[in-house]
N, C-alpha and C. Protein backbone atom coordinates (compact mmCIF):
# COMPACT_ATOMS: atom_id res chain seq x y z
N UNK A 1 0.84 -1.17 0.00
CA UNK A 1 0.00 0.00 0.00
C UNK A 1 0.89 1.24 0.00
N UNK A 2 0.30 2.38 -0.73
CA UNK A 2 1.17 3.58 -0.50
C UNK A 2 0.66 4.44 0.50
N UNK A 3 1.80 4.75 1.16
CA UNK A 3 1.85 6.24 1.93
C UNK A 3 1.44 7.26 1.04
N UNK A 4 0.60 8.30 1.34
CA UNK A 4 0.63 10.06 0.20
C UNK A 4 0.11 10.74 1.41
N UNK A 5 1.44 11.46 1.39
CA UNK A 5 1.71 13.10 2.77
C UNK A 5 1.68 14.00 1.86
N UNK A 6 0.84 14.50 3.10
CA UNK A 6 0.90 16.10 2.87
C UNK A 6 1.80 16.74 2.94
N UNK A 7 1.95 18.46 3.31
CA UNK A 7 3.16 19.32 3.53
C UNK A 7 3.26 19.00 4.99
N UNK A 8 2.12 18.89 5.55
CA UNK A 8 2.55 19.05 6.91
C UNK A 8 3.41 18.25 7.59
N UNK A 9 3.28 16.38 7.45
CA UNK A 9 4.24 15.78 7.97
C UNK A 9 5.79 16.28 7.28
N UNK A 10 5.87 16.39 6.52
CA UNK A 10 7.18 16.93 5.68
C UNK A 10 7.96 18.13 6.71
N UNK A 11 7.12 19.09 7.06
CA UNK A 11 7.40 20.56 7.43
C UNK A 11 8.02 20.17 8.81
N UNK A 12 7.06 18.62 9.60
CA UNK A 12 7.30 18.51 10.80
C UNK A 12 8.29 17.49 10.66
N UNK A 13 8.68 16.49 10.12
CA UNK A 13 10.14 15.80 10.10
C UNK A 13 11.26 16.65 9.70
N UNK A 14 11.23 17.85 9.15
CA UNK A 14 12.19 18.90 8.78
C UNK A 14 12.50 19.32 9.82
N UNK A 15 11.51 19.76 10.65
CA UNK A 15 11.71 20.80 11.99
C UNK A 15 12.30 19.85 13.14
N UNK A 16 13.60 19.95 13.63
CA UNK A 16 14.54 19.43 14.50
C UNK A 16 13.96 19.70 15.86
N UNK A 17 13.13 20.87 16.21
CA UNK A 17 12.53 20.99 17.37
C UNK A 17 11.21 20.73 17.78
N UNK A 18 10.88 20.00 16.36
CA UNK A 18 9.08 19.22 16.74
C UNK A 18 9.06 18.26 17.43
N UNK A 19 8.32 17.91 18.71
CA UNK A 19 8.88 16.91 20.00
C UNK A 19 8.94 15.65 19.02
N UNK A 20 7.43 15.40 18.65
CA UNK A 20 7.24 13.79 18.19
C UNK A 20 8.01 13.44 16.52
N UNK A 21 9.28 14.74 16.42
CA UNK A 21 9.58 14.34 15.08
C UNK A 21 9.74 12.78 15.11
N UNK A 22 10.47 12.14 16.01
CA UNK A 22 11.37 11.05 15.99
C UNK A 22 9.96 9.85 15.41
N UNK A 23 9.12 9.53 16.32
CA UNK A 23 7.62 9.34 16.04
C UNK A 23 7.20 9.20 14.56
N UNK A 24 7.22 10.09 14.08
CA UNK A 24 6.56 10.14 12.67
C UNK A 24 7.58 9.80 11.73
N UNK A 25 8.95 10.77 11.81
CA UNK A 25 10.04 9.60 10.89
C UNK A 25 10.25 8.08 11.15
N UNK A 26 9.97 7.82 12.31
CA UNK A 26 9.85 6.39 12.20
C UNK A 26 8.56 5.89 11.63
N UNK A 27 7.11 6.05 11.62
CA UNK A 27 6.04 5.74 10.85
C UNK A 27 6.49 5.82 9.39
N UNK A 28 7.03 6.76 8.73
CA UNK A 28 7.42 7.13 7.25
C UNK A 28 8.14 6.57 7.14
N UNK A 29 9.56 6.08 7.53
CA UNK A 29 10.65 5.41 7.33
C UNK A 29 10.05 4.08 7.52
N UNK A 30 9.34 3.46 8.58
CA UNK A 30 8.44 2.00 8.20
C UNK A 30 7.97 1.86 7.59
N UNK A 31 6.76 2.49 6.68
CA UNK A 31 6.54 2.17 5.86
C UNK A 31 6.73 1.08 4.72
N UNK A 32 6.11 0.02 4.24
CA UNK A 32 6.55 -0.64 3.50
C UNK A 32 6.84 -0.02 2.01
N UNK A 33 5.61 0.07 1.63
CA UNK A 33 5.14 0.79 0.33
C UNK A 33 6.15 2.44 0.17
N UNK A 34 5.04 2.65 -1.31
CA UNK A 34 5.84 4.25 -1.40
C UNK A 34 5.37 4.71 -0.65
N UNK A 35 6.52 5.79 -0.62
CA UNK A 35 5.87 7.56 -0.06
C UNK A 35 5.33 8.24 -0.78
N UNK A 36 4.03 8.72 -1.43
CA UNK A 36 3.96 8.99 -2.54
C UNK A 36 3.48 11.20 -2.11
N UNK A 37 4.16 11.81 -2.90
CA UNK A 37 3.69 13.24 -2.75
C UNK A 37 3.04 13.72 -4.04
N UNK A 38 2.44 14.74 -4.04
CA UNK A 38 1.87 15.56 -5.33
C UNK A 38 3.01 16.23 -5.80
N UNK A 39 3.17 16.62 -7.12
CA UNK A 39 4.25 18.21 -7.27
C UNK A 39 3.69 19.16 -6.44
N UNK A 40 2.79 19.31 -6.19
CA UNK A 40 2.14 20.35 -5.22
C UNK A 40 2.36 20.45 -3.87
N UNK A 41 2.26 19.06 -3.62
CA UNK A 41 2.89 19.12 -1.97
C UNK A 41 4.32 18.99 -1.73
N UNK A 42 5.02 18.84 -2.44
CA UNK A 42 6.57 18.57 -2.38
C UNK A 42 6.75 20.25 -2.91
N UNK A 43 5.98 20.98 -3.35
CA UNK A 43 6.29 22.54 -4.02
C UNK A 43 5.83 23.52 -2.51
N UNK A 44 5.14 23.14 -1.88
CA UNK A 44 4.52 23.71 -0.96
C UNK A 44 5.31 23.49 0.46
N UNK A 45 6.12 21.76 0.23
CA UNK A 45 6.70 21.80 1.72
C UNK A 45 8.12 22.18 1.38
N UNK A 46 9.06 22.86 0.11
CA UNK A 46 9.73 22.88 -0.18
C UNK A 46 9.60 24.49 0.44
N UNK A 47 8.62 25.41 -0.27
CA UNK A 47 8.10 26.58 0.31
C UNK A 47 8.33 27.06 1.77
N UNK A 48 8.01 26.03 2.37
CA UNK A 48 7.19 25.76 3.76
C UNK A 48 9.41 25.86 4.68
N UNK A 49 9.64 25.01 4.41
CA UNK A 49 10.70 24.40 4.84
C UNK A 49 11.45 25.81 4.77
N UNK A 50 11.64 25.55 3.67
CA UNK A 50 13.04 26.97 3.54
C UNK A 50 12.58 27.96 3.90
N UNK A 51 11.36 28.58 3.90
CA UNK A 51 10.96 29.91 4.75
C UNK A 51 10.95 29.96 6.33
N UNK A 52 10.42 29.14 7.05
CA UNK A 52 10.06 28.73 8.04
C UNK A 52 11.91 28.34 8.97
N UNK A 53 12.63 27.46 8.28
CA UNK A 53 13.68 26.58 8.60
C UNK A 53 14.64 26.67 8.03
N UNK A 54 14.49 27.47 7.04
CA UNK A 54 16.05 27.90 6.43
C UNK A 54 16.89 27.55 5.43
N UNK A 55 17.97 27.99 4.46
CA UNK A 55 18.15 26.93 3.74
C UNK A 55 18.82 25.92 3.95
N UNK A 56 19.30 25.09 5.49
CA UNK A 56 20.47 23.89 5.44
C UNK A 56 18.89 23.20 5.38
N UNK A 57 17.85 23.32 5.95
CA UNK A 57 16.55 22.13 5.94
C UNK A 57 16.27 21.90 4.55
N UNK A 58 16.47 22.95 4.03
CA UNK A 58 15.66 23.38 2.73
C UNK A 58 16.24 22.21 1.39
N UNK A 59 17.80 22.32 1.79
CA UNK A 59 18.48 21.47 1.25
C UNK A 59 18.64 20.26 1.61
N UNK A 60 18.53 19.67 2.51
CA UNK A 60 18.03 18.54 2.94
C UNK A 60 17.01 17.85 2.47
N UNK A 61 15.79 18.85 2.66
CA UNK A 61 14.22 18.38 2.03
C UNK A 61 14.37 18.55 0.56
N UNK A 62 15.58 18.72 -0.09
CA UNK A 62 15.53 18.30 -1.27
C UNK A 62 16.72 17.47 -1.88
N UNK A 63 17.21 17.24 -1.03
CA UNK A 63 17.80 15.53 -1.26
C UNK A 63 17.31 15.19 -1.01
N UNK A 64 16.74 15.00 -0.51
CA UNK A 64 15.56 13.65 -0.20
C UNK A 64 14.55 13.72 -1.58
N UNK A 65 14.25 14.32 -2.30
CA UNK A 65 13.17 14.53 -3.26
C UNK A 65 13.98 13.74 -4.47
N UNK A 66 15.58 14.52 -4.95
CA UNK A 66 16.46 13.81 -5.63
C UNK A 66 16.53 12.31 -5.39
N UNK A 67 16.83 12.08 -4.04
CA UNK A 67 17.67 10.47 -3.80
C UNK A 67 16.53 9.76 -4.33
N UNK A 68 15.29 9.93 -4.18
CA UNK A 68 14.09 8.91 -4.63
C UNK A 68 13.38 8.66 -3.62
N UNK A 69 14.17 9.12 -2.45
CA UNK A 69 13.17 8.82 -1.06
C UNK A 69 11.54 8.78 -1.17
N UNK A 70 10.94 9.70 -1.74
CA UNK A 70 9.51 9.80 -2.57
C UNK A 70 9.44 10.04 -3.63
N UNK A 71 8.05 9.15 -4.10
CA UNK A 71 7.66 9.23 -5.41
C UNK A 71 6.82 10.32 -6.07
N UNK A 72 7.08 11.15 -6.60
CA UNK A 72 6.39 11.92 -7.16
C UNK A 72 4.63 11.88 -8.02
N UNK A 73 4.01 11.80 -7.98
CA UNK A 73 3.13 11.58 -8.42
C UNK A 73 1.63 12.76 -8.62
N UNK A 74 1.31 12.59 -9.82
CA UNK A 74 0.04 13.45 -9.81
C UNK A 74 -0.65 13.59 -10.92
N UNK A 75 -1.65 14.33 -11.52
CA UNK A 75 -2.42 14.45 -12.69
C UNK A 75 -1.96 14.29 -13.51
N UNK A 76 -1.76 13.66 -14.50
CA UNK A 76 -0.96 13.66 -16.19
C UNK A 76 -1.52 15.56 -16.66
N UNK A 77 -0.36 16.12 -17.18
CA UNK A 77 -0.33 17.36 -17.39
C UNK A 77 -1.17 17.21 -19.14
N UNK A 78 -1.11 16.49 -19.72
CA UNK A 78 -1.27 15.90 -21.22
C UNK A 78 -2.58 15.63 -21.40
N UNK A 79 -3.20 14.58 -20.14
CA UNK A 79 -4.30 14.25 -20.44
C UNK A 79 -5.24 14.59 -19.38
N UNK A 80 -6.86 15.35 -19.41
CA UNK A 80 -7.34 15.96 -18.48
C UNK A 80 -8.65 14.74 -18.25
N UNK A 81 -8.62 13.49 -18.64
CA UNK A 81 -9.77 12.74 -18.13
C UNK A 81 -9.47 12.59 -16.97
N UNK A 82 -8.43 12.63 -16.20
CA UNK A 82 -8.13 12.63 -14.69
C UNK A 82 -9.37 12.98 -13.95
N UNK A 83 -9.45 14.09 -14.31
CA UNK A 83 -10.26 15.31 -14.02
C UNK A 83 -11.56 14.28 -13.40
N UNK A 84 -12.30 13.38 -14.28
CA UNK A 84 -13.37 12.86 -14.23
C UNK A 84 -13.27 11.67 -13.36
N UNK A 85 -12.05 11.54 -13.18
CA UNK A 85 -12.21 10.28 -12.13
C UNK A 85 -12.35 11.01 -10.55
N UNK A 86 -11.80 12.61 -10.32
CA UNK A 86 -11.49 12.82 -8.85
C UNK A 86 -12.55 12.36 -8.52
N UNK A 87 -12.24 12.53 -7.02
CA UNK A 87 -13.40 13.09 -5.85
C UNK A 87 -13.25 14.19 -5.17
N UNK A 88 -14.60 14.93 -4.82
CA UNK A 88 -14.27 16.05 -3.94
C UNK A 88 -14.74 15.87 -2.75
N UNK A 89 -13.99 16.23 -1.53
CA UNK A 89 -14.51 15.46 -0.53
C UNK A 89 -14.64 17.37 0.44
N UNK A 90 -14.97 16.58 1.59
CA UNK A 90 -15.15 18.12 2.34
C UNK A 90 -14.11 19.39 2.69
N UNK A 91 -12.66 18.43 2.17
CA UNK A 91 -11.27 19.29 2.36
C UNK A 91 -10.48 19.32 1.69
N UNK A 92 -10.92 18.33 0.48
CA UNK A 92 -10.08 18.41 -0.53
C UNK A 92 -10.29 17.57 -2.02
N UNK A 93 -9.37 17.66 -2.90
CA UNK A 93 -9.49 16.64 -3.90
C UNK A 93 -9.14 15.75 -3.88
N UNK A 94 -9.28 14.41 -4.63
CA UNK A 94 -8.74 13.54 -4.49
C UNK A 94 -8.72 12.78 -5.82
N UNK A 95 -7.16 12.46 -6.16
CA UNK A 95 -7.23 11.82 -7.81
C UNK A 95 -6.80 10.90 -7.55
N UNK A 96 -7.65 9.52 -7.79
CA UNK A 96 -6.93 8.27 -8.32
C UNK A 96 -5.49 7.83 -9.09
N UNK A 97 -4.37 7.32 -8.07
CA UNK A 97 -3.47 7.17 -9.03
C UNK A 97 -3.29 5.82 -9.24
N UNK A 98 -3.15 5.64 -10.71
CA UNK A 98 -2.68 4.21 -10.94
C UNK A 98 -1.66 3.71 -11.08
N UNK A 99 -1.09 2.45 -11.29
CA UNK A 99 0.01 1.86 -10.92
C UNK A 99 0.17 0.71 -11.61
């Protein structure tokens, strides 16, 4: 099964002074499956990080994007039937990805 995070766990395994970082990098790092992010959320915690944390995090949170640590994933830019598969739910969208 895949993992797909938001910015927020991202923002909070970045941040060295979030109590339960240790906690959640270990949930993400167990993980079997991918990590899977949007370009959007990897654009947003990239945002998030280096404003907030500076650029040594900033650069960090993007080796990790390079090494493969997560998979990138999201709408085909080419083809918009995507569109017809989402769902909209009360907080957000949600697109089927296949595999």
């Amino acid at each position: 099964m895949a993992l797909i995070l938001d910015a927020g766990p991202l923002f909070a395994m970045a941040d060295r002074t979030y109590s339960r970082r240790d906690v959640l990098r270990g949930l993400i790092e167990g993980e079997r499956g991918p990590v899977v992010l949007s370009p959007y959320v990897a654009a947003e915690a990239d945002h998030l990080i280096g404003r907030r944390l500076g650029p040594q995090a900033e650069r960090l949170f993007l080796q990790d994007l390079a090494s493969g640590t997560y998979e990138i994933e999201g709408p085909p830019t080419t083809n918009t039937s995507w569109w017809s598969r989402s769902t909209r739910t009360d907080r957000a969208w949600v697109w089927p990805i296949s595999r």
